[in-house]
C-alpha atoms as a PDB file:
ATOM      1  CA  UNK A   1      -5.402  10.408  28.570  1.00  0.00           C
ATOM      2  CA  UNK A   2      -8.628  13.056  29.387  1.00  0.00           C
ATOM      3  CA  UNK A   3     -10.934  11.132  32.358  1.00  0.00           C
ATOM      4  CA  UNK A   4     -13.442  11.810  30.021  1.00  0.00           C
ATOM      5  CA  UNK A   5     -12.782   9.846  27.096  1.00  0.00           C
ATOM      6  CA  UNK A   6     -11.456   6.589  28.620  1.00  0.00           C
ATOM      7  CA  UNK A   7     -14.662   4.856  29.520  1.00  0.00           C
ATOM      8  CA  UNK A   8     -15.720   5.539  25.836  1.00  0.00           C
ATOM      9  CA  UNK A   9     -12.652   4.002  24.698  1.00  0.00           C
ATOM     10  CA  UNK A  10     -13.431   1.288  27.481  1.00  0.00           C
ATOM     11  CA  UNK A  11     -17.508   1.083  26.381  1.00  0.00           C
ATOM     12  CA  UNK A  12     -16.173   0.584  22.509  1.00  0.00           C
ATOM     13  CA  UNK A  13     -13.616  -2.143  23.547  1.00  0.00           C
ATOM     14  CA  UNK A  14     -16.171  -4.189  24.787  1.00  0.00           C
ATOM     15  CA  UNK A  15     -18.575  -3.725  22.112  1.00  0.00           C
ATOM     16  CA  UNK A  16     -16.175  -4.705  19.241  1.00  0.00           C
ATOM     17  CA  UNK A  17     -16.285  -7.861  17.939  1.00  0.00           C
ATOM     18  CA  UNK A  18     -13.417 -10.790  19.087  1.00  0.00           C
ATOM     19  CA  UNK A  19     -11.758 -10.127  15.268  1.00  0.00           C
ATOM     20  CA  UNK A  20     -11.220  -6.384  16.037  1.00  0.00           C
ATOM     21  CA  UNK A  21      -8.254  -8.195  18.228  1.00  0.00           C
ATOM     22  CA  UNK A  22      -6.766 -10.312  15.568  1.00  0.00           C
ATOM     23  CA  UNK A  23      -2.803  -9.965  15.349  1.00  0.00           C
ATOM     24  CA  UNK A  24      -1.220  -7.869  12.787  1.00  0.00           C
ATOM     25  CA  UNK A  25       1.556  -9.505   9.942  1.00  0.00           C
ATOM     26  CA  UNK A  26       3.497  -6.878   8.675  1.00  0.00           C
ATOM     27  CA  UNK A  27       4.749  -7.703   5.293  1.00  0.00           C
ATOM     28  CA  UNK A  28       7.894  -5.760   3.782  1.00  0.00           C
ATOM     29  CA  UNK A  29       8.936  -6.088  -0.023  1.00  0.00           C
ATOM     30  CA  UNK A  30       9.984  -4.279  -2.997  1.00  0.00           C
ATOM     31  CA  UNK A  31       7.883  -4.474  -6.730  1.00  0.00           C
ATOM     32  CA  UNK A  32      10.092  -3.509  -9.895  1.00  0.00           C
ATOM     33  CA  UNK A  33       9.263  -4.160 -13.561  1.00  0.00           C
ATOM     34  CA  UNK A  34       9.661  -7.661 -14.736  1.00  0.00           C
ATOM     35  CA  UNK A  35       9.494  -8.647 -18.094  1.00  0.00           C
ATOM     36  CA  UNK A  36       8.487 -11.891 -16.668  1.00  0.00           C
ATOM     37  CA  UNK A  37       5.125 -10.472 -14.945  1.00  0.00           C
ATOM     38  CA  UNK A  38       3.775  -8.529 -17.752  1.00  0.00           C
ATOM     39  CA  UNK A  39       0.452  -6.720 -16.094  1.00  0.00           C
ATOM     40  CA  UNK A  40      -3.052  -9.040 -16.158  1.00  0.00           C
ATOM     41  CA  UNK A  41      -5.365  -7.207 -18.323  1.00  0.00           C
ATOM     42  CA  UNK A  42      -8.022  -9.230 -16.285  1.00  0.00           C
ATOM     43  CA  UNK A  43      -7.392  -7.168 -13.193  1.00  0.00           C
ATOM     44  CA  UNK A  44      -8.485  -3.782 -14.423  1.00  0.00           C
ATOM     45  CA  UNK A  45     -11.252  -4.755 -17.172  1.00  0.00           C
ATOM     46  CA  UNK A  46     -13.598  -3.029 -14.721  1.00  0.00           C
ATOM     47  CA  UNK A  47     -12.192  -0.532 -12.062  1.00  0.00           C
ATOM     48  CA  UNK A  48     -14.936   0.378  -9.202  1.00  0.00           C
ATOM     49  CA  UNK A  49     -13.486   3.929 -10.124  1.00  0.00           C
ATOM     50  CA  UNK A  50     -15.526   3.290 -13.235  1.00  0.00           C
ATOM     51  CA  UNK A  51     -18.748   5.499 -14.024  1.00  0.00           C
ATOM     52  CA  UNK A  52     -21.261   6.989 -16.698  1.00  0.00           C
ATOM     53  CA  UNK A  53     -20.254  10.015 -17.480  1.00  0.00           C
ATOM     54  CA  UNK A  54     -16.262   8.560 -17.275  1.00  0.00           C
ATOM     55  CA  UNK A  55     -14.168  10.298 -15.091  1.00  0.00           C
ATOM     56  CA  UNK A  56     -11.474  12.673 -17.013  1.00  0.00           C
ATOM     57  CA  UNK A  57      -8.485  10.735 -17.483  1.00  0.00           C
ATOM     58  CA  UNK A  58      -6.806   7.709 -18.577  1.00  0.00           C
ATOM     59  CA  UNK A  59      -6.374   4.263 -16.982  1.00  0.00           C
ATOM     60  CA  UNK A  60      -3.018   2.603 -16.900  1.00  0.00           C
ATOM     61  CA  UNK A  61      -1.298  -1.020 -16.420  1.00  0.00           C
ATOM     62  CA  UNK A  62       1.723  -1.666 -14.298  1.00  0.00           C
ATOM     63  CA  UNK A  63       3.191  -5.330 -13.777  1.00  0.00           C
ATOM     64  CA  UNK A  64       5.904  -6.491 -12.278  1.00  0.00           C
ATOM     65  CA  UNK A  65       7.677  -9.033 -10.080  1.00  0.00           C
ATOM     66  CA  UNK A  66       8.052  -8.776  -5.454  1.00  0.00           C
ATOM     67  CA  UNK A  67      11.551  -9.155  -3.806  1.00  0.00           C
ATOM     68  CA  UNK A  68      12.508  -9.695  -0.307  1.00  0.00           C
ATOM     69  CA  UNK A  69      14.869  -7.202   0.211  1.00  0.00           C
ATOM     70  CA  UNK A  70      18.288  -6.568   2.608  1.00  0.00           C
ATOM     71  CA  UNK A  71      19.196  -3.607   4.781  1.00  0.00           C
ATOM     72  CA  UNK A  72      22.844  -2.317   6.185  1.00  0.00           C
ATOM     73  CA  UNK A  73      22.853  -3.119   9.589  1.00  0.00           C
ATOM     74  CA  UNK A  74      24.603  -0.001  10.824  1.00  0.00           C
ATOM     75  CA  UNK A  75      22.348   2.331   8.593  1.00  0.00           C
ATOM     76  CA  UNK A  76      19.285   0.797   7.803  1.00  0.00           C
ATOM     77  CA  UNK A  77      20.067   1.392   3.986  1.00  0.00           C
ATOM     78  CA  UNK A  78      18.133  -1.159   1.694  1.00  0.00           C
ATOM     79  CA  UNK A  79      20.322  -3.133  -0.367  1.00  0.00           C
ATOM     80  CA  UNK A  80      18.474  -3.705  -3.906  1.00  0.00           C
ATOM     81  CA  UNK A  81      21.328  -6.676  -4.948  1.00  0.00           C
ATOM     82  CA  UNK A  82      19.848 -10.107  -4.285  1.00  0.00           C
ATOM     83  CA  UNK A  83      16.531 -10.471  -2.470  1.00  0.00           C
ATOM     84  CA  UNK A  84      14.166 -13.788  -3.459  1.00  0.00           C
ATOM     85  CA  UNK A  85      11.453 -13.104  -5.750  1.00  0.00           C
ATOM     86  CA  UNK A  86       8.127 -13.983  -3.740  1.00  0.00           C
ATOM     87  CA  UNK A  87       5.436 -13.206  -6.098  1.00  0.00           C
ATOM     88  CA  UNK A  88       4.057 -11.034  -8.661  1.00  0.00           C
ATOM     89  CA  UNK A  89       2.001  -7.683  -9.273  1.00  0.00           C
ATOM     90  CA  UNK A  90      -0.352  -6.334 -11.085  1.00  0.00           C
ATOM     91  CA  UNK A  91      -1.856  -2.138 -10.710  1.00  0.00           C
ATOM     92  CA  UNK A  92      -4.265  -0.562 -12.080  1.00  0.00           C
ATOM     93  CA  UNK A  93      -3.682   4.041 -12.030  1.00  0.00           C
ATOM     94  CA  UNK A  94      -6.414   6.405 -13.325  1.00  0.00           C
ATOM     95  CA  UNK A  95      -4.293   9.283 -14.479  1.00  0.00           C
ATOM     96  CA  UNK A  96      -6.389  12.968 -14.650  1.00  0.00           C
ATOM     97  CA  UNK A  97      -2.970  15.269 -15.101  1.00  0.00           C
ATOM     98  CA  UNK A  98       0.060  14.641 -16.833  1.00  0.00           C
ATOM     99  CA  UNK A  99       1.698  17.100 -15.110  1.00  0.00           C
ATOM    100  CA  UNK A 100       1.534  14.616 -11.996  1.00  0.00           C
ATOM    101  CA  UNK A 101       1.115  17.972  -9.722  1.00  0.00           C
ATOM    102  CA  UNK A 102       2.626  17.422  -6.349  1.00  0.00           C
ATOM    103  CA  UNK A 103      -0.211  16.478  -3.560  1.00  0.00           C
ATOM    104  CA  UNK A 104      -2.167  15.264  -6.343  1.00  0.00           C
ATOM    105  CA  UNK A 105      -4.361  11.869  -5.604  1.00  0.00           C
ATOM    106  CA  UNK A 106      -5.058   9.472  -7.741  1.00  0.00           C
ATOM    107  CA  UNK A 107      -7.209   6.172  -7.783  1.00  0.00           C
ATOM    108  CA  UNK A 108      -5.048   2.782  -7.558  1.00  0.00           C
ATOM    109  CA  UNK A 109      -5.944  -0.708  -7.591  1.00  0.00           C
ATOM    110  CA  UNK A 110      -3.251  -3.426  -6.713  1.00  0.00           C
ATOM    111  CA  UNK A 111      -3.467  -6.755  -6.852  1.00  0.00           C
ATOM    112  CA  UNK A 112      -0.411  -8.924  -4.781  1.00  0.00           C
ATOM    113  CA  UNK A 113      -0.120 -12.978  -5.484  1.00  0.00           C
ATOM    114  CA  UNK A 114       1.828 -13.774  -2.739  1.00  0.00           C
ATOM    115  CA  UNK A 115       3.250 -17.186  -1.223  1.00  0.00           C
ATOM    116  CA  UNK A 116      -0.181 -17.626   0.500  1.00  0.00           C
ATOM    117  CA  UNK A 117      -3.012 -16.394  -1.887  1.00  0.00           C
ATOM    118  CA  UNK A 118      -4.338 -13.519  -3.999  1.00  0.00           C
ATOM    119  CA  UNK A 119      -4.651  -9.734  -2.304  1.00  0.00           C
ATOM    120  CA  UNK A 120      -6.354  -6.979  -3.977  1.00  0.00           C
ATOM    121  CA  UNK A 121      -6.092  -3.635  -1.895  1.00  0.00           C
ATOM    122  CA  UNK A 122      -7.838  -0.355  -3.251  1.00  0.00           C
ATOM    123  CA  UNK A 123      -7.266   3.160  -2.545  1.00  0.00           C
ATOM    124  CA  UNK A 124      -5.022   6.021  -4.047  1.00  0.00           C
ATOM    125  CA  UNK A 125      -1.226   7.231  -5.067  1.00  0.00           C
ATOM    126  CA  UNK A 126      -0.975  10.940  -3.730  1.00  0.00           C
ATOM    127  CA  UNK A 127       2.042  12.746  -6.070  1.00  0.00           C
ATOM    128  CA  UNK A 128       5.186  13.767  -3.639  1.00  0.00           C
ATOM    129  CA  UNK A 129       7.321  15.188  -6.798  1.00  0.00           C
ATOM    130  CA  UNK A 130       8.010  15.464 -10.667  1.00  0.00           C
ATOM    131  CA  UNK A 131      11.300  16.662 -10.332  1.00  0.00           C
ATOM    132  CA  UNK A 132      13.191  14.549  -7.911  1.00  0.00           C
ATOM    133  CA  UNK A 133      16.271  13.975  -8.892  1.00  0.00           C
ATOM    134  CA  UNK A 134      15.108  15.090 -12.496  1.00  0.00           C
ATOM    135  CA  UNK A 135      12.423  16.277 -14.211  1.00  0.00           C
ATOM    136  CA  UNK A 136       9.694  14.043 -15.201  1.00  0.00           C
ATOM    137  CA  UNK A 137      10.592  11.325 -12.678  1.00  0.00           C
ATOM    138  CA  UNK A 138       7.448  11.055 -10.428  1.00  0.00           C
ATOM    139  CA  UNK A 139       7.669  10.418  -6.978  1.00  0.00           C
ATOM    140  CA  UNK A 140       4.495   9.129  -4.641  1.00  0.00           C
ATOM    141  CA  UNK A 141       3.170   7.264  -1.695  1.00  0.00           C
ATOM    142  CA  UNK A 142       0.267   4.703  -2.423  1.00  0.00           C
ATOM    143  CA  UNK A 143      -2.364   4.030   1.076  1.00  0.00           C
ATOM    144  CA  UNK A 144      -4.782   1.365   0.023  1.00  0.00           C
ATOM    145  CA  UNK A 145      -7.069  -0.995   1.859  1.00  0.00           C
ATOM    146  CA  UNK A 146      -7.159  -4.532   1.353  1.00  0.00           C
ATOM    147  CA  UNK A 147     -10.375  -5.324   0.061  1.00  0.00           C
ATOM    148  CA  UNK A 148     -10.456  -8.881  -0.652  1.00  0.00           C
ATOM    149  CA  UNK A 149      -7.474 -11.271   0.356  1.00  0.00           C
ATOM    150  CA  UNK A 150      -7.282 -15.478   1.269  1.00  0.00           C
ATOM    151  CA  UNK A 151      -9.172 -16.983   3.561  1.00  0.00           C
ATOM    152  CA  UNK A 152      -8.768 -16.253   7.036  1.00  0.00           C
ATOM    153  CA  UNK A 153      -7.705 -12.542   6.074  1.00  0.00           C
ATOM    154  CA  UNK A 154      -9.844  -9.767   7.821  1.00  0.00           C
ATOM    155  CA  UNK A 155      -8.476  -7.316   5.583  1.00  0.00           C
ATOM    156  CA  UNK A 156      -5.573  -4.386   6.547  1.00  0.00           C
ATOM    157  CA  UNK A 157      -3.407  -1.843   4.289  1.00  0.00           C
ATOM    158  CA  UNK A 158      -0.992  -1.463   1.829  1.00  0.00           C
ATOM    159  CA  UNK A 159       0.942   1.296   1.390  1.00  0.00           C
ATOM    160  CA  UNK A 160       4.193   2.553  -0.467  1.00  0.00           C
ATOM    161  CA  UNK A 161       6.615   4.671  -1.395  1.00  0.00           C
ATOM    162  CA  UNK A 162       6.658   4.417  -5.465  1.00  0.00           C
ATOM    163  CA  UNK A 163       8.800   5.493  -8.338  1.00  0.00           C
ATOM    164  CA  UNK A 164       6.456   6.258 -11.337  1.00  0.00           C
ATOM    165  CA  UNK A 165       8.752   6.618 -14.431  1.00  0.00           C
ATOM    166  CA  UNK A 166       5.760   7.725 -17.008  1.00  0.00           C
ATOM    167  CA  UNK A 167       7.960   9.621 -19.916  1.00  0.00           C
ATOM    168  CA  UNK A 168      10.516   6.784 -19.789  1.00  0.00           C
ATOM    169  CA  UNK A 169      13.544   9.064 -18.470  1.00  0.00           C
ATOM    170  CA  UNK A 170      16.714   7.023 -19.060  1.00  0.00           C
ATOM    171  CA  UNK A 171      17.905   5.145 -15.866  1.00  0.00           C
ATOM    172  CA  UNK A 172      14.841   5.098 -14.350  1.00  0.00           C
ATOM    173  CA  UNK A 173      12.352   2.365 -13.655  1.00  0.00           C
ATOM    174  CA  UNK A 174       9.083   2.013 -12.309  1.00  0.00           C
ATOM    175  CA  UNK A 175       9.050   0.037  -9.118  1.00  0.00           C
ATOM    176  CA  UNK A 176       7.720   0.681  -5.084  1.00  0.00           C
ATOM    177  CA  UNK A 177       9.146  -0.255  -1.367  1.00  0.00           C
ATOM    178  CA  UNK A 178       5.884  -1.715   0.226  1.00  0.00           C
ATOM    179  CA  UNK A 179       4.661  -2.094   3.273  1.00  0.00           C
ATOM    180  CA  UNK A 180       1.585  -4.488   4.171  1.00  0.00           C
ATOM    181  CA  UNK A 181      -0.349  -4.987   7.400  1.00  0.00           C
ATOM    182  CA  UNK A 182      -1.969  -7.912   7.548  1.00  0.00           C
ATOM    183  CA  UNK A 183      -5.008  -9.015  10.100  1.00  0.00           C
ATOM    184  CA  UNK A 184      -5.264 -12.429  10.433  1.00  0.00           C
ATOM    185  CA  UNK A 185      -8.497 -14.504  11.925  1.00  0.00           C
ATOM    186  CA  UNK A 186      -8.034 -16.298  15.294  1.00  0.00           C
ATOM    187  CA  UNK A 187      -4.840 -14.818  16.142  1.00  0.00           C
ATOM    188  CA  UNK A 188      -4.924 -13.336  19.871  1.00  0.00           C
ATOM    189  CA  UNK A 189      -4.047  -9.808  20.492  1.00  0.00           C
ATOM    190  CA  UNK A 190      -0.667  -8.435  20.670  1.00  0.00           C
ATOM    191  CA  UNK A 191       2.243  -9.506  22.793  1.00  0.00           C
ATOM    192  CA  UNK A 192       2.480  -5.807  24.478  1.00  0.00           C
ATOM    193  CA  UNK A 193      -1.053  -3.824  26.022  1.00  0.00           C
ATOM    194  CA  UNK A 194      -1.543  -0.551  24.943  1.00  0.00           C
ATOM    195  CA  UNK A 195      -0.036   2.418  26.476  1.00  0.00           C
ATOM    196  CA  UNK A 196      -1.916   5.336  27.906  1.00  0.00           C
ATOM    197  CA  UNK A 197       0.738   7.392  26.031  1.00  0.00           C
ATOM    198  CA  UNK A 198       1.002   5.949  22.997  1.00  0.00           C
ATOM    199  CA  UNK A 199      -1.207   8.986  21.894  1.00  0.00           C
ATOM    200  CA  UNK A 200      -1.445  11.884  23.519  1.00  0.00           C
ATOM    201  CA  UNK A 201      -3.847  15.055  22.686  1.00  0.00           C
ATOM    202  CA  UNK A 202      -2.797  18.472  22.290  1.00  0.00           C
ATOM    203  CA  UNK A 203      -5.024  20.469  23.796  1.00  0.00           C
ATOM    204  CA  UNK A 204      -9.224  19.728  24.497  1.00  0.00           C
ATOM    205  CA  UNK A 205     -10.061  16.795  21.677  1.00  0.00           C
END
């Protein structure tokens, strides 16, 4: 690490507040339509991406049910078969292109009810495809902040890799592998310190 920036690192460390060193929970599940967990209309009656004049657009509801899920040992391949059902979902997406142009962000509101409370993280879905493995199917990867969450919660981030099935292409659904980091009050730092290489810069910083 440059001389020069590790007693700034040092002088912010000691500034930060004890919760900056709350222990992370890392969540893992998968979301897939449910008739069962039809979306809460509640949820996106008023979207903080709302505004006078409206944004171009259109808003959109996605519910659905969360699994555990299973991976091959030797591979690391998910298994979708089985998998307990741990809660439900509900998303809010502001659509401004039907095309669903690759690199394309969008605005996206989820909210998770999980075994131990209510999350709501905010953020947006960036397009990775609209032709993988045909055309029409949409491909993205959600990052969203968790903006309100149980007590005890400090907040985190959600993020996923999502199958958006808009123009209902046969044999296709709608669902999302998701990944959640969770920071928890009054939980001590991590077991391991931090290495001096865990990043290193490429050239002057």
């Amino acid at each position: 690490m440059d001389r020069r920036i590790a007693p700034a690192i040092v002088a912010l460390t000691l500034l930060a507040p004890a919760a900056s060193f709350a222990q992370a929970r890392v969540l893992q599940f998968r979301s897939a339509e449910d008739p069962a967990s039809p979306p809460d209309p509640v949820v996106c009656a008023n979207l903080p991406w709302k505004q006078d004049p409206p944004l171009p657009g259109v808003d959109a509801m996605i519910g659905g049910s969360l699994y555990t899920y299973e991976t091959k040992e030797s591979t690391g391949e998910v298994v979708t078969k089985g998998g307990h059902r741990i809660g439900k979902a509900t998303a809010c997406v502001h659509i401004t292109n039907f095309a669903f142009t690759p690199g394309r962000a969008e605005h996206f509101l989820l909210q998770l009810t999980l075994p131990d409370g209510v999350y709501t993280a905010l953020g947006t879905c960036t397009i990775i495809s609209n032709d993988m493995p045909v055309n029409r199917l949409v491909l993205g990867g959600c990052n969203l902040e968790i903006t309100s969450a149980p007590a005890g919660v400090i907040g985190g981030a959600v993020t996923s890799l999502t199958t958006f099935n808009p123009f209902h292409v046969l044999g296709f659904a709608t669902g999302s592998y998701w990944t959640a980091q969770i920071y928890d009050l009054g939980h001590g730092p991590e077991d391991h310190g931090d290495s001096d290489h865990a990043m290193e810069w490429i050239g002057e910083p």
